[in-house]
N, C-alpha and C. Protein backbone atom coordinates (compact mmCIF):
# COMPACT_ATOMS: atom_id res chain seq x y z
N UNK A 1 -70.97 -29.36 -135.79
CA UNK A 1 -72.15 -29.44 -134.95
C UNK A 1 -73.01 -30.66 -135.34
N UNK A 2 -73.06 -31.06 -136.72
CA UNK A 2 -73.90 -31.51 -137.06
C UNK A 2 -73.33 -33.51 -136.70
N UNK A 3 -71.84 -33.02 -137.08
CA UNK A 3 -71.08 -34.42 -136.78
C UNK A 3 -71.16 -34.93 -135.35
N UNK A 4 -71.18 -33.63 -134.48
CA UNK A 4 -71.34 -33.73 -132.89
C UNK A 4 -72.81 -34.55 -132.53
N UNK A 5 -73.95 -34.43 -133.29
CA UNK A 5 -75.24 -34.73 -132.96
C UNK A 5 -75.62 -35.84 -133.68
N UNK A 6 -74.91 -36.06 -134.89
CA UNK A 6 -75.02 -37.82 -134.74
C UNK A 6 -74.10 -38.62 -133.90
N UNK A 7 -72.75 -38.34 -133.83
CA UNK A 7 -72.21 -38.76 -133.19
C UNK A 7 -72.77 -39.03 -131.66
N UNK A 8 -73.51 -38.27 -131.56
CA UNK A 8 -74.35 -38.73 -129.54
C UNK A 8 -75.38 -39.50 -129.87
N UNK A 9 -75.59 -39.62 -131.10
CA UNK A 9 -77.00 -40.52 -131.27
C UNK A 9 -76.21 -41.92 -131.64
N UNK A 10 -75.18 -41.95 -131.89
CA UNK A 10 -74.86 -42.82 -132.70
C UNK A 10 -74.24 -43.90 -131.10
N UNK A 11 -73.92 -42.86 -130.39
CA UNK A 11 -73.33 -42.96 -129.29
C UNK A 11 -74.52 -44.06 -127.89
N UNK A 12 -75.76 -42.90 -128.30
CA UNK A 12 -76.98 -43.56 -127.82
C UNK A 12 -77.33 -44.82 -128.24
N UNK A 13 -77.43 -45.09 -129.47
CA UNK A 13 -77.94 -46.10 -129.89
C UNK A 13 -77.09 -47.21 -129.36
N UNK A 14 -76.10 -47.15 -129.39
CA UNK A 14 -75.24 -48.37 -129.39
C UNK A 14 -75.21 -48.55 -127.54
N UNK A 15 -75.06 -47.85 -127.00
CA UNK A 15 -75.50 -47.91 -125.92
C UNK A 15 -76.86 -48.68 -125.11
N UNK A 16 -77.90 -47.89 -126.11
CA UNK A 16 -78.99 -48.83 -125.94
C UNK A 16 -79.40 -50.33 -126.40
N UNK A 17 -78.29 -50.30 -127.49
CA UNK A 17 -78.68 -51.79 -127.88
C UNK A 17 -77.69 -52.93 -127.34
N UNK A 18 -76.79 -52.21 -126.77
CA UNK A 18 -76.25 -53.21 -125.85
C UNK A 18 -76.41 -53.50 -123.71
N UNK A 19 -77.36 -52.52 -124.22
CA UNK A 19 -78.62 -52.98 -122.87
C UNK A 19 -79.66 -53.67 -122.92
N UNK A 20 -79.82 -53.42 -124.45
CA UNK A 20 -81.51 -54.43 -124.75
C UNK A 20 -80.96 -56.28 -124.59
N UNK A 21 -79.54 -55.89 -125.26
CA UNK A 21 -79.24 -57.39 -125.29
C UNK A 21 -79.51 -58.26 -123.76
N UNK A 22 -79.44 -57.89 -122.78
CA UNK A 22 -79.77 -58.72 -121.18
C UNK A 22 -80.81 -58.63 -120.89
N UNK A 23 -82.23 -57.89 -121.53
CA UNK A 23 -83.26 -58.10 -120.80
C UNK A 23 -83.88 -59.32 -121.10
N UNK A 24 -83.85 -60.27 -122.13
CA UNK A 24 -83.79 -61.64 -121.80
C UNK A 24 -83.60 -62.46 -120.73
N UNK A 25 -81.90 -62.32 -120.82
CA UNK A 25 -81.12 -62.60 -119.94
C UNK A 25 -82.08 -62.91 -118.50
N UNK A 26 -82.38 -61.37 -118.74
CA UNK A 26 -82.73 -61.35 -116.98
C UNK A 26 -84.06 -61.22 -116.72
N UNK A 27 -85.10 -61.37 -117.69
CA UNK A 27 -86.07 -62.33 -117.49
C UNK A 27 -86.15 -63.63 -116.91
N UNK A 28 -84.97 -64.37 -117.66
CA UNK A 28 -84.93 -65.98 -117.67
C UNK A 28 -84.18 -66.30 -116.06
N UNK A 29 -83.13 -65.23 -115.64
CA UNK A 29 -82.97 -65.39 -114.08
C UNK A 29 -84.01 -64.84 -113.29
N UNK A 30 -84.50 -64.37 -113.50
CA UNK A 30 -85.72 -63.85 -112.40
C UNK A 30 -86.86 -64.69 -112.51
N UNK A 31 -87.33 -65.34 -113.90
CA UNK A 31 -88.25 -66.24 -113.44
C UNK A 31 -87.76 -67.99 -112.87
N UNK A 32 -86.00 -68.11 -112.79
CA UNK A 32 -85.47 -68.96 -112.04
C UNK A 32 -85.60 -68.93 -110.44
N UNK A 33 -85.61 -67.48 -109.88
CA UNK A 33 -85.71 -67.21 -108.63
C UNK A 33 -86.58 -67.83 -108.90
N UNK A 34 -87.91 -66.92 -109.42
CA UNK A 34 -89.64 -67.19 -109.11
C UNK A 34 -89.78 -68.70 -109.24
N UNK A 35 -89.21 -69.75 -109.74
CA UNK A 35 -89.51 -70.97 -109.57
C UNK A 35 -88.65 -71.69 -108.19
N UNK A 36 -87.43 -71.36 -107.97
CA UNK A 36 -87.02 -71.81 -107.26
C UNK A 36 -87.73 -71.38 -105.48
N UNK A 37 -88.27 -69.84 -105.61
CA UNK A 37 -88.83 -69.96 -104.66
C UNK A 37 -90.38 -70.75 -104.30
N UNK A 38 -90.98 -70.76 -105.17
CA UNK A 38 -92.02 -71.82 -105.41
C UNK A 38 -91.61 -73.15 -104.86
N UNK A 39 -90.69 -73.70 -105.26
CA UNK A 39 -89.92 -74.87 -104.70
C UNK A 39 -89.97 -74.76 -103.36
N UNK A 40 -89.40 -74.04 -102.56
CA UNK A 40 -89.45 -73.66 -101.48
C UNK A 40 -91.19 -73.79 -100.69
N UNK A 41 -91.92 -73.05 -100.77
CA UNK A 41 -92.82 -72.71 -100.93
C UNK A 41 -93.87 -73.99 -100.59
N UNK A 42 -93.49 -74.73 -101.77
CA UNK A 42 -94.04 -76.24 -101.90
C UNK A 42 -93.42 -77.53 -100.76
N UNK A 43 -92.55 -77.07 -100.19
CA UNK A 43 -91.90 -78.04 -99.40
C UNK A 43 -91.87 -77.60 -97.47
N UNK A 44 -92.27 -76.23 -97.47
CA UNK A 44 -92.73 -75.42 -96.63
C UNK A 44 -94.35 -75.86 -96.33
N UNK A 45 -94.75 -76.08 -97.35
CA UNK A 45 -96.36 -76.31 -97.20
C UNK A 45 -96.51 -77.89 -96.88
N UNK A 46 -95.58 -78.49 -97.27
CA UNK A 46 -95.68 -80.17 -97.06
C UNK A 46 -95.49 -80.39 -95.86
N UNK A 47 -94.14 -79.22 -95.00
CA UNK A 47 -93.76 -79.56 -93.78
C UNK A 47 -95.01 -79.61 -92.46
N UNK A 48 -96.06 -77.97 -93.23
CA UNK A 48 -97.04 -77.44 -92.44
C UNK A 48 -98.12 -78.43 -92.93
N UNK A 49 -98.21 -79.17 -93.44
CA UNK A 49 -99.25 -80.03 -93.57
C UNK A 49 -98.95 -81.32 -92.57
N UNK A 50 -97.90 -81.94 -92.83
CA UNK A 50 -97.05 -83.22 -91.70
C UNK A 50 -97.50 -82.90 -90.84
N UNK A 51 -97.18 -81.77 -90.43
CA UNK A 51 -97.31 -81.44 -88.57
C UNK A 51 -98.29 -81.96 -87.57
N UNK A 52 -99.34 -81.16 -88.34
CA UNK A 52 -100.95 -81.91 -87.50
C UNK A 52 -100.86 -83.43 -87.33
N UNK A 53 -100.48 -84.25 -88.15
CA UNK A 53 -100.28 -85.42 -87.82
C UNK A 53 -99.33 -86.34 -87.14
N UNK A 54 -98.16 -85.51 -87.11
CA UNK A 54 -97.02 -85.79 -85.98
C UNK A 54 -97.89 -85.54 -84.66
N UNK A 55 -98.16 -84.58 -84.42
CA UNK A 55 -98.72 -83.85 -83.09
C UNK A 55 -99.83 -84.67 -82.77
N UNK A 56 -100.48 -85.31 -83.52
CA UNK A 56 -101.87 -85.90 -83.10
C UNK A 56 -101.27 -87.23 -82.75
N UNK A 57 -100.12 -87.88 -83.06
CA UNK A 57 -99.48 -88.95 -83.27
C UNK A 57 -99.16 -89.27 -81.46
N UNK A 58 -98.09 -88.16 -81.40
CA UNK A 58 -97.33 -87.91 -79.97
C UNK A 58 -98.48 -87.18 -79.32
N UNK A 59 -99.21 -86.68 -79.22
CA UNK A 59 -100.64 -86.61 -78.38
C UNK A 59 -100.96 -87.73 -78.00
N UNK A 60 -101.08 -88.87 -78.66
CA UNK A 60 -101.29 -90.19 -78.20
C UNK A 60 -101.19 -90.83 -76.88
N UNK A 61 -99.87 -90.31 -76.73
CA UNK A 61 -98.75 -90.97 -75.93
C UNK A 61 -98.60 -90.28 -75.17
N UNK A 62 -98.25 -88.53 -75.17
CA UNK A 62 -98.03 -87.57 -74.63
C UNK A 62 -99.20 -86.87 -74.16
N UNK A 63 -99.87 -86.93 -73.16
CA UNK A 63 -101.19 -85.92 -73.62
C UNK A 63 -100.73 -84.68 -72.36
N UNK A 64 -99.64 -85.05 -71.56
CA UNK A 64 -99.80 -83.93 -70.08
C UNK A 64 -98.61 -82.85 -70.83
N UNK A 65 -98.13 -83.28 -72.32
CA UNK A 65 -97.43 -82.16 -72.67
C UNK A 65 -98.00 -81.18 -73.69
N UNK A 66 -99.12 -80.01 -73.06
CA UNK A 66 -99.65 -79.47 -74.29
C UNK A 66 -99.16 -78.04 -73.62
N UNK A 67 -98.27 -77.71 -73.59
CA UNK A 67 -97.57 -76.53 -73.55
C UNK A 67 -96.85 -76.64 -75.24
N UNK A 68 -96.07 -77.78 -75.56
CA UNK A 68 -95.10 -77.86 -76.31
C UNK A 68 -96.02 -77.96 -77.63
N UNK A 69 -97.37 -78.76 -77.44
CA UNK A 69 -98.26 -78.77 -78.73
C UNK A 69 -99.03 -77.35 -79.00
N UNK A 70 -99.09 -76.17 -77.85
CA UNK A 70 -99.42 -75.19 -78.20
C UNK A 70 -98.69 -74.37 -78.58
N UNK A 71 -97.33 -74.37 -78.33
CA UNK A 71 -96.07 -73.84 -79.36
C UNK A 71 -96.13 -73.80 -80.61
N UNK A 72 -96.50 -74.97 -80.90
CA UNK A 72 -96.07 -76.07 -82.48
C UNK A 72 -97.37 -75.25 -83.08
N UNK A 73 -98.50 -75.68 -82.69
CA UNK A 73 -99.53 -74.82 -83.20
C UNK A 73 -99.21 -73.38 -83.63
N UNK A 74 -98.79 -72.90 -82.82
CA UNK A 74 -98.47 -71.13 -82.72
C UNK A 74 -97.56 -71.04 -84.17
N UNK A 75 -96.34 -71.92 -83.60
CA UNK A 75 -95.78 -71.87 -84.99
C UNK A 75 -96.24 -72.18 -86.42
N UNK A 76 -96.69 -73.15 -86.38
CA UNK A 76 -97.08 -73.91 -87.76
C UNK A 76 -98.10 -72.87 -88.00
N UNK A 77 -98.92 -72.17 -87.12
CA UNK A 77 -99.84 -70.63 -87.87
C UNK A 77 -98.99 -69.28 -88.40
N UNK A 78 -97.94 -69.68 -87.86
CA UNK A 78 -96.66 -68.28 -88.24
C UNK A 78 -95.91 -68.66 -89.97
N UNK A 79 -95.68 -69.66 -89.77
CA UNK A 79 -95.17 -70.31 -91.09
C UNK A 79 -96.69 -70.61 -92.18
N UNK A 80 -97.84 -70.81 -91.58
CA UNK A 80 -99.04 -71.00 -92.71
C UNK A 80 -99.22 -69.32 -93.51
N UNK A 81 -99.26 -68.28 -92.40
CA UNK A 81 -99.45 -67.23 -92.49
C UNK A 81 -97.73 -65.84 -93.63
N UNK A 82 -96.74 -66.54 -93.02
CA UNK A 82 -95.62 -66.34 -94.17
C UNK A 82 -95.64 -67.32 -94.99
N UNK A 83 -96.05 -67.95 -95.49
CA UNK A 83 -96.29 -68.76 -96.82
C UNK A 83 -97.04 -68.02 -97.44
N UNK A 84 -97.96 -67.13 -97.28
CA UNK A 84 -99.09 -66.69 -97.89
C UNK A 84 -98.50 -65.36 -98.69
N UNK A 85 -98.14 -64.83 -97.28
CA UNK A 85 -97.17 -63.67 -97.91
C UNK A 85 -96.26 -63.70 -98.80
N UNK A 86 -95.46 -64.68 -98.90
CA UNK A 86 -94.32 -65.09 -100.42
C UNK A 86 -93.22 -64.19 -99.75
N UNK A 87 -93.13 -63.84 -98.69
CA UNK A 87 -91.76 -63.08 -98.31
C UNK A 87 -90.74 -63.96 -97.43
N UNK A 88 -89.87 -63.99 -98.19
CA UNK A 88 -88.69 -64.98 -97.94
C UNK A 88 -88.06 -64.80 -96.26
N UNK A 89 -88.06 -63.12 -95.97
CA UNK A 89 -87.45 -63.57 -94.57
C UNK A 89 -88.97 -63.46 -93.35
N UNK A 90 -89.92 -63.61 -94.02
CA UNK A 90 -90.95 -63.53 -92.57
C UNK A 90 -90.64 -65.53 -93.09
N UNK A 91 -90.64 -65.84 -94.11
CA UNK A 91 -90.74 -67.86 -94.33
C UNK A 91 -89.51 -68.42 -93.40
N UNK A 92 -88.44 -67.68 -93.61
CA UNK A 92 -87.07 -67.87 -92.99
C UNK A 92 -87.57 -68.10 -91.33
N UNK A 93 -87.94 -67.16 -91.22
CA UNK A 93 -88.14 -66.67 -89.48
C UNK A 93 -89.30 -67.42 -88.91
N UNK A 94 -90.44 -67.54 -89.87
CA UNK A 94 -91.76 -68.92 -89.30
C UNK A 94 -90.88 -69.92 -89.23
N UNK A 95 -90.29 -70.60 -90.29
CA UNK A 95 -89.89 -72.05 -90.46
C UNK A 95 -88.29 -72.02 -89.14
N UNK A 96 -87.91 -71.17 -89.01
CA UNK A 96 -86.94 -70.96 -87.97
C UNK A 96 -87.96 -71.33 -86.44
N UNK A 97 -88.81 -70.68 -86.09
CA UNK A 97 -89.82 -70.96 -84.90
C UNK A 97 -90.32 -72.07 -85.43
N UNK A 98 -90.95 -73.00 -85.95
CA UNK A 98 -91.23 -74.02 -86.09
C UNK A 98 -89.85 -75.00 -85.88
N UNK A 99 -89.21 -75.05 -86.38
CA UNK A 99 -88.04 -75.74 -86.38
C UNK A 99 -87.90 -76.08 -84.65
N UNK A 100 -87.38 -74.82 -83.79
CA UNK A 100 -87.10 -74.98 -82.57
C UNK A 100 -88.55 -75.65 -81.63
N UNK A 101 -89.81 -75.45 -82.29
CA UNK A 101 -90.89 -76.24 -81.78
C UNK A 101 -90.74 -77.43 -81.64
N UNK A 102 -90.39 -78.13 -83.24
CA UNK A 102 -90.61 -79.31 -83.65
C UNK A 102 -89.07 -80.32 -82.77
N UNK A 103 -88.51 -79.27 -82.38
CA UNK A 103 -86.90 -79.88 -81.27
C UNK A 103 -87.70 -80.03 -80.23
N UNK A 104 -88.43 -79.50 -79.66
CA UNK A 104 -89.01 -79.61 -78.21
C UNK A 104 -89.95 -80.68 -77.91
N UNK A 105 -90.37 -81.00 -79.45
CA UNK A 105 -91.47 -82.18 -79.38
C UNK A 105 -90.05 -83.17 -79.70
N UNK A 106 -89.72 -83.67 -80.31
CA UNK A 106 -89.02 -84.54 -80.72
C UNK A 106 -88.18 -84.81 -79.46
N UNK A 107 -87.46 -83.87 -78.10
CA UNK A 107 -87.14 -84.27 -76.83
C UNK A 107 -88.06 -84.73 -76.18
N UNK A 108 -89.32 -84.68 -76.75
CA UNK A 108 -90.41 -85.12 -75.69
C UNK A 108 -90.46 -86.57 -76.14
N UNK A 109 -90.32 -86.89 -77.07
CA UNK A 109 -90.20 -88.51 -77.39
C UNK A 109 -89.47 -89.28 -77.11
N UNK A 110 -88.38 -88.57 -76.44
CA UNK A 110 -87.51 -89.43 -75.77
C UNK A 110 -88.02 -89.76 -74.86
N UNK A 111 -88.87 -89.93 -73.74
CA UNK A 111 -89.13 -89.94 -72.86
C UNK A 111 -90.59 -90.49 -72.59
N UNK A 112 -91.04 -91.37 -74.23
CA UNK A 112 -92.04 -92.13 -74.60
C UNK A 112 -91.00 -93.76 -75.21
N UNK A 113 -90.68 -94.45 -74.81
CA UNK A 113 -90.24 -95.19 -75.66
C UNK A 113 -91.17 -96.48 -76.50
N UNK A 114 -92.67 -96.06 -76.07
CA UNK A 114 -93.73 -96.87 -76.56
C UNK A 114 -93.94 -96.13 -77.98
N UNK A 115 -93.64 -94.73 -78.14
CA UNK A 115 -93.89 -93.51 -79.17
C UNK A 115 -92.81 -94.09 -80.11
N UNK A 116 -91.79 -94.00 -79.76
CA UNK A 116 -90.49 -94.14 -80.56
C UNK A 116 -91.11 -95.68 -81.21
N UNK A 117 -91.40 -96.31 -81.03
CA UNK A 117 -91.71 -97.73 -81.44
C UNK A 117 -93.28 -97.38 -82.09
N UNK A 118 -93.74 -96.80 -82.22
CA UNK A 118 -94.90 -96.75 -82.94
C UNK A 118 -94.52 -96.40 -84.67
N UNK A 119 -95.22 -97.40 -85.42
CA UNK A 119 -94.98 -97.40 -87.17
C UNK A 119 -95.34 -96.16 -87.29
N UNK A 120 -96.43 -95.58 -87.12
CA UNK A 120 -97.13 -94.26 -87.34
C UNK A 120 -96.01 -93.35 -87.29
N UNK A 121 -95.58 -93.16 -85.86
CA UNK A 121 -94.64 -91.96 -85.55
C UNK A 121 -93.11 -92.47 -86.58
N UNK A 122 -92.86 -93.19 -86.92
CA UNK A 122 -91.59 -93.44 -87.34
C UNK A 122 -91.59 -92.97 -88.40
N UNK A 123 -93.47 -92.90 -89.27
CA UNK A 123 -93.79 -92.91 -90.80
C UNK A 123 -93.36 -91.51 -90.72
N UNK A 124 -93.99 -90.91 -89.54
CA UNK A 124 -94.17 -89.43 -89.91
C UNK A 124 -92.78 -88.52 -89.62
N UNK A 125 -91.96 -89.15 -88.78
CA UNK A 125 -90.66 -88.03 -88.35
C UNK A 125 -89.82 -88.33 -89.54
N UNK A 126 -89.82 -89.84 -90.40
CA UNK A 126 -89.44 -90.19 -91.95
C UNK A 126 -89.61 -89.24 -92.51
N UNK A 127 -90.68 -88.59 -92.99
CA UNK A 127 -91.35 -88.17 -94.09
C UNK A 127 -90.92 -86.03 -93.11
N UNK A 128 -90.85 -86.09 -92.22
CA UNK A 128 -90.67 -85.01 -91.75
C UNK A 128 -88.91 -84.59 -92.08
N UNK A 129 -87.98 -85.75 -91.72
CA UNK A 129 -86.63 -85.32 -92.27
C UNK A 129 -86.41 -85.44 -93.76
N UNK A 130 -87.18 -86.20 -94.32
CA UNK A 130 -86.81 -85.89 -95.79
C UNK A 130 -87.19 -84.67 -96.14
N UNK A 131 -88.50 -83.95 -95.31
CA UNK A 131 -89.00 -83.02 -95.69
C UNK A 131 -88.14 -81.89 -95.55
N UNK A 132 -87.50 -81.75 -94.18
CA UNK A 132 -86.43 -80.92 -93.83
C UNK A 132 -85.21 -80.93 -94.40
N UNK A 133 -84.88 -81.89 -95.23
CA UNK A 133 -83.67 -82.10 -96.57
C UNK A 133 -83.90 -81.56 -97.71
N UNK A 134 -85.51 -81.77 -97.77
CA UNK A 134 -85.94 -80.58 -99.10
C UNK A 134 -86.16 -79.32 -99.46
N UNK A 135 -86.15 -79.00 -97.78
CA UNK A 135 -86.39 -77.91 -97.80
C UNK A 135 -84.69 -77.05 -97.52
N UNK A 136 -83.96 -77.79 -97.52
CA UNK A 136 -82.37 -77.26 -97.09
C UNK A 136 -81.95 -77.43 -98.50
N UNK A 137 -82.40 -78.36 -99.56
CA UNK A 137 -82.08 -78.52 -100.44
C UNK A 137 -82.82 -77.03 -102.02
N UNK A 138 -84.14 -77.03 -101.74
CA UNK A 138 -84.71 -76.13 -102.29
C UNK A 138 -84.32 -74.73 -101.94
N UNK A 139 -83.84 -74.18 -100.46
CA UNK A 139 -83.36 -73.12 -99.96
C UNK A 139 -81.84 -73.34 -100.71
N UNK A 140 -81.29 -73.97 -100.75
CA UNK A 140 -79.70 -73.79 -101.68
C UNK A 140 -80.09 -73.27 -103.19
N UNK A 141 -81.06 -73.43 -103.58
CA UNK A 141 -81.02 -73.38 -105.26
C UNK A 141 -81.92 -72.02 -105.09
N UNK A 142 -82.82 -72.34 -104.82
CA UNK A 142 -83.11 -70.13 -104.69
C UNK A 142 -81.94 -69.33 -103.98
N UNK A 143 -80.67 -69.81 -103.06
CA UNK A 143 -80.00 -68.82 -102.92
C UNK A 143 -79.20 -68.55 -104.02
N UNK A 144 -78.94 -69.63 -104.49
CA UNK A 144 -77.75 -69.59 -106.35
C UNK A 144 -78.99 -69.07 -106.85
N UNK A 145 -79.98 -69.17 -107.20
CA UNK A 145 -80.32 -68.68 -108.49
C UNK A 145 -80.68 -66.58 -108.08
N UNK A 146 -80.71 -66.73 -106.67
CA UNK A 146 -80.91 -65.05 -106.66
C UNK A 146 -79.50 -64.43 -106.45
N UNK A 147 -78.39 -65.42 -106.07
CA UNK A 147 -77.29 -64.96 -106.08
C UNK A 147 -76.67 -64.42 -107.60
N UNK A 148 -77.62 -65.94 -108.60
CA UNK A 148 -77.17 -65.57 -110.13
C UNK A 148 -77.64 -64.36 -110.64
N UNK A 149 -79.18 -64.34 -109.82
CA UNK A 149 -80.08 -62.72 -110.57
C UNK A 149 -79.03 -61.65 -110.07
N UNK A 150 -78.67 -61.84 -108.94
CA UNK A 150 -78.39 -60.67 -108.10
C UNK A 150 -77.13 -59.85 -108.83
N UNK A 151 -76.23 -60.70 -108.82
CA UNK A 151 -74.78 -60.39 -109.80
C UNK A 151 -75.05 -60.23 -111.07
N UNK A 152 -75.95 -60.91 -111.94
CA UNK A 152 -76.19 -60.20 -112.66
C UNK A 152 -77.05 -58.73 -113.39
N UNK A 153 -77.71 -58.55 -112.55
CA UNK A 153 -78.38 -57.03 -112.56
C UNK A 153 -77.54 -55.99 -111.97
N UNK A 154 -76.31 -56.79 -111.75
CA UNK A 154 -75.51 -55.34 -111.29
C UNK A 154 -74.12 -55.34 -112.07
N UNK A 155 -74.27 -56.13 -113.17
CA UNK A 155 -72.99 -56.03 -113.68
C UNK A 155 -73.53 -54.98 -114.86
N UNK A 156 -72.15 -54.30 -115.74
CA UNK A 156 -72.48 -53.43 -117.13
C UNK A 156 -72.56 -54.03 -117.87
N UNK A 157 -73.62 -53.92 -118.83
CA UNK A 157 -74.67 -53.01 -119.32
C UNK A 157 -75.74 -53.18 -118.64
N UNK A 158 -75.68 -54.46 -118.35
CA UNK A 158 -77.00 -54.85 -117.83
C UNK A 158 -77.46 -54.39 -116.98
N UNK A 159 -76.96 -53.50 -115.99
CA UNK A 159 -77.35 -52.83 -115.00
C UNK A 159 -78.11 -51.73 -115.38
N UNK A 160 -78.27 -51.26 -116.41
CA UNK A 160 -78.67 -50.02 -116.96
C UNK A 160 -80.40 -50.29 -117.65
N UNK A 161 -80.07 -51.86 -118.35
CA UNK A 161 -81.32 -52.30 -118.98
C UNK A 161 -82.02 -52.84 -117.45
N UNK A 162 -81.49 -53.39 -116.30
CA UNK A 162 -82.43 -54.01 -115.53
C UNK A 162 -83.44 -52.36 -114.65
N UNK A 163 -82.29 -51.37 -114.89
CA UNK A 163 -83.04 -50.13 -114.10
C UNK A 163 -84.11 -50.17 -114.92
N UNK A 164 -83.88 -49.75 -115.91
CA UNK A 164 -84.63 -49.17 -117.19
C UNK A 164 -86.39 -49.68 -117.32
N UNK A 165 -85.97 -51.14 -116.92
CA UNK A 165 -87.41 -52.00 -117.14
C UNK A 165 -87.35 -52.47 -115.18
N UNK A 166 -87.45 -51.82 -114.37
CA UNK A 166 -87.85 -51.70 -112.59
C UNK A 166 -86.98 -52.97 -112.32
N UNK A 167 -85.91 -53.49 -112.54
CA UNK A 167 -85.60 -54.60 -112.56
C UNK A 167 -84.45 -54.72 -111.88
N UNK A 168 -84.11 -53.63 -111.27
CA UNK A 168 -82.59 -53.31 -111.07
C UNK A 168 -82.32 -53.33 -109.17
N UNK A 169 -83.13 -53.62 -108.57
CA UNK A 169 -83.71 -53.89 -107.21
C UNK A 169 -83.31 -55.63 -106.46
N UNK A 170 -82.25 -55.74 -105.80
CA UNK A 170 -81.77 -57.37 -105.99
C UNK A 170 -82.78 -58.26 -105.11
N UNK A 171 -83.02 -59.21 -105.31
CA UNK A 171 -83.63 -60.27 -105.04
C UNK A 171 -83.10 -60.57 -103.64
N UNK A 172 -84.38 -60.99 -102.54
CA UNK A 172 -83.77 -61.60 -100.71
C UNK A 172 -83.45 -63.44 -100.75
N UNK A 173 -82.21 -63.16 -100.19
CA UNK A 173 -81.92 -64.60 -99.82
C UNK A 173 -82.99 -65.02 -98.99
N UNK A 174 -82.98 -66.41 -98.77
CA UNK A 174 -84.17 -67.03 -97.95
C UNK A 174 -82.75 -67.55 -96.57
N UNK A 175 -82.62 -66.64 -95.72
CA UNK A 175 -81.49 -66.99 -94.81
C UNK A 175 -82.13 -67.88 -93.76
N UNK A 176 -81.48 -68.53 -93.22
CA UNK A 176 -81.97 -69.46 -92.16
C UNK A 176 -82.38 -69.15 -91.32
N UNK A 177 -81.81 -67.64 -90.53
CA UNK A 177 -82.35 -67.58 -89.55
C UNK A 177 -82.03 -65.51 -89.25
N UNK A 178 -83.04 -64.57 -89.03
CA UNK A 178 -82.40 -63.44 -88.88
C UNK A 178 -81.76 -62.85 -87.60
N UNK A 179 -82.36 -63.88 -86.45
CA UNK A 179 -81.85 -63.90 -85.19
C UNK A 179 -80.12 -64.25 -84.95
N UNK A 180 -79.69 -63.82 -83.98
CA UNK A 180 -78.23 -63.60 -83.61
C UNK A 180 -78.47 -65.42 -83.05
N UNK A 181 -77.23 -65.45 -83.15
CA UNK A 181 -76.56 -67.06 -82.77
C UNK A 181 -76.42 -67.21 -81.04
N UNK A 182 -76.89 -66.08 -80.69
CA UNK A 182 -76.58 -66.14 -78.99
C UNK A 182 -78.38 -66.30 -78.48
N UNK A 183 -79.19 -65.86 -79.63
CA UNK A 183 -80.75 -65.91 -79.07
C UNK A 183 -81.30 -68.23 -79.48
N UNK A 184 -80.00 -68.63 -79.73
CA UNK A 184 -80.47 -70.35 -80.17
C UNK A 184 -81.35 -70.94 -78.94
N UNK A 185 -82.28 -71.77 -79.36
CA UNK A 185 -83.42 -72.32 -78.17
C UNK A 185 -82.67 -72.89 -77.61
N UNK A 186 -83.21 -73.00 -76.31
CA UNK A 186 -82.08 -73.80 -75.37
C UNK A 186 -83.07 -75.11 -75.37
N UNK A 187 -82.54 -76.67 -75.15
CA UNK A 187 -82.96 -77.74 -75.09
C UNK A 187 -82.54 -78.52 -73.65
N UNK A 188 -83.86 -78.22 -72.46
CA UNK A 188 -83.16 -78.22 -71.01
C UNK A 188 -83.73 -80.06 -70.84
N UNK A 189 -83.72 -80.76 -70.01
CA UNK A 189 -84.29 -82.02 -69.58
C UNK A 189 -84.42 -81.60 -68.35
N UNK A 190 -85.43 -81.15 -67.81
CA UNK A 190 -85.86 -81.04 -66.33
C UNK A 190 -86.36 -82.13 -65.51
């Protein structure tokens, strides 16, 4: 009896101490998400900052198209407003409606070729695709690094230490888009 009751402790212990060993571990991936989504975050806010000044740019030029600048508005308040929140698929789904905005303005410039030739507008759709590279680029490294949290809070032992300390709950991809591939904006030239 007595061999039986260390033996479960002995059993316990070793158990537990080869759960304690990953909560490091998985500290150091979870505050990789938390930076990588920050990244995100930061390049999301650069895009929603650009905007006003694209739009005031092609306002210039454009002024009988404010259907398409009250879109952009709408959006760029959907994406200011999921930025705030820190939730990856309302950011996914603003920056998804912004995106298809910022297509509708950018067809509208075709159809300025005094716009297209303006330094201003060239500075800003510049600084708008790098922005949109950073932000395709920052969305790749929060999906590896929650892909890294993710697999690892569910492998053994560690799965046991990430329950143990609320930790055991996997991390949201930042997906591009949650809408079906048949709802894509249509881009008409009337």
């Amino acid at each position: 009896m007595r061999r039986r009751v260390f033996m479960t402790a002995l059993l316990g212990l070793v158990a537990f101490s080869s759960t304690g060993c990953g909560y490091n571990a998985i500290q150091a991936k979870d505050e990789a998400v938390n930076k990588a989504a920050s990244l995100i975050k930061v390049q999301l806010q650069r895009r929603f900052d650009l905007i006003p000044n694209l739009v005031e740019t092609v306002k210039g030029f454009a002024k009988q198209e404010q259907a398409v600048f009250g879109q952009i508005a709408e959006a760029r308040a959907k994406l200011g407003g999921a930025i705030q929140t820190g939730k990856m698929g309302d950011m996914a789904d603003a920056n998804q409606g912004l995106t298809s905005a910022l297509g509708r303005l950018l067809v509208i410039t075709e159809n300025y070729p005094d716009l297209k030739s303006n330094q201003n507008f060239r500075d800003l759709q510049s600084q708008l695709e790098g922005t949109e590279n950073r932000i395709s680029v920052a969305r790749q490294d929060y999906n590896g690094a929650v892909n890294d949290y993710n697999q690892y809070i569910r492998t053994f032992p560690v799965n046991l230490t990430a329950k143990m300390f609320g930790q055991g709950k996997p991390r949201e991809y930042f997906d591009l888009s949650t809408k079906k591939a048949e709802d894509a904006p249509q881009v008409k030239f009337n």
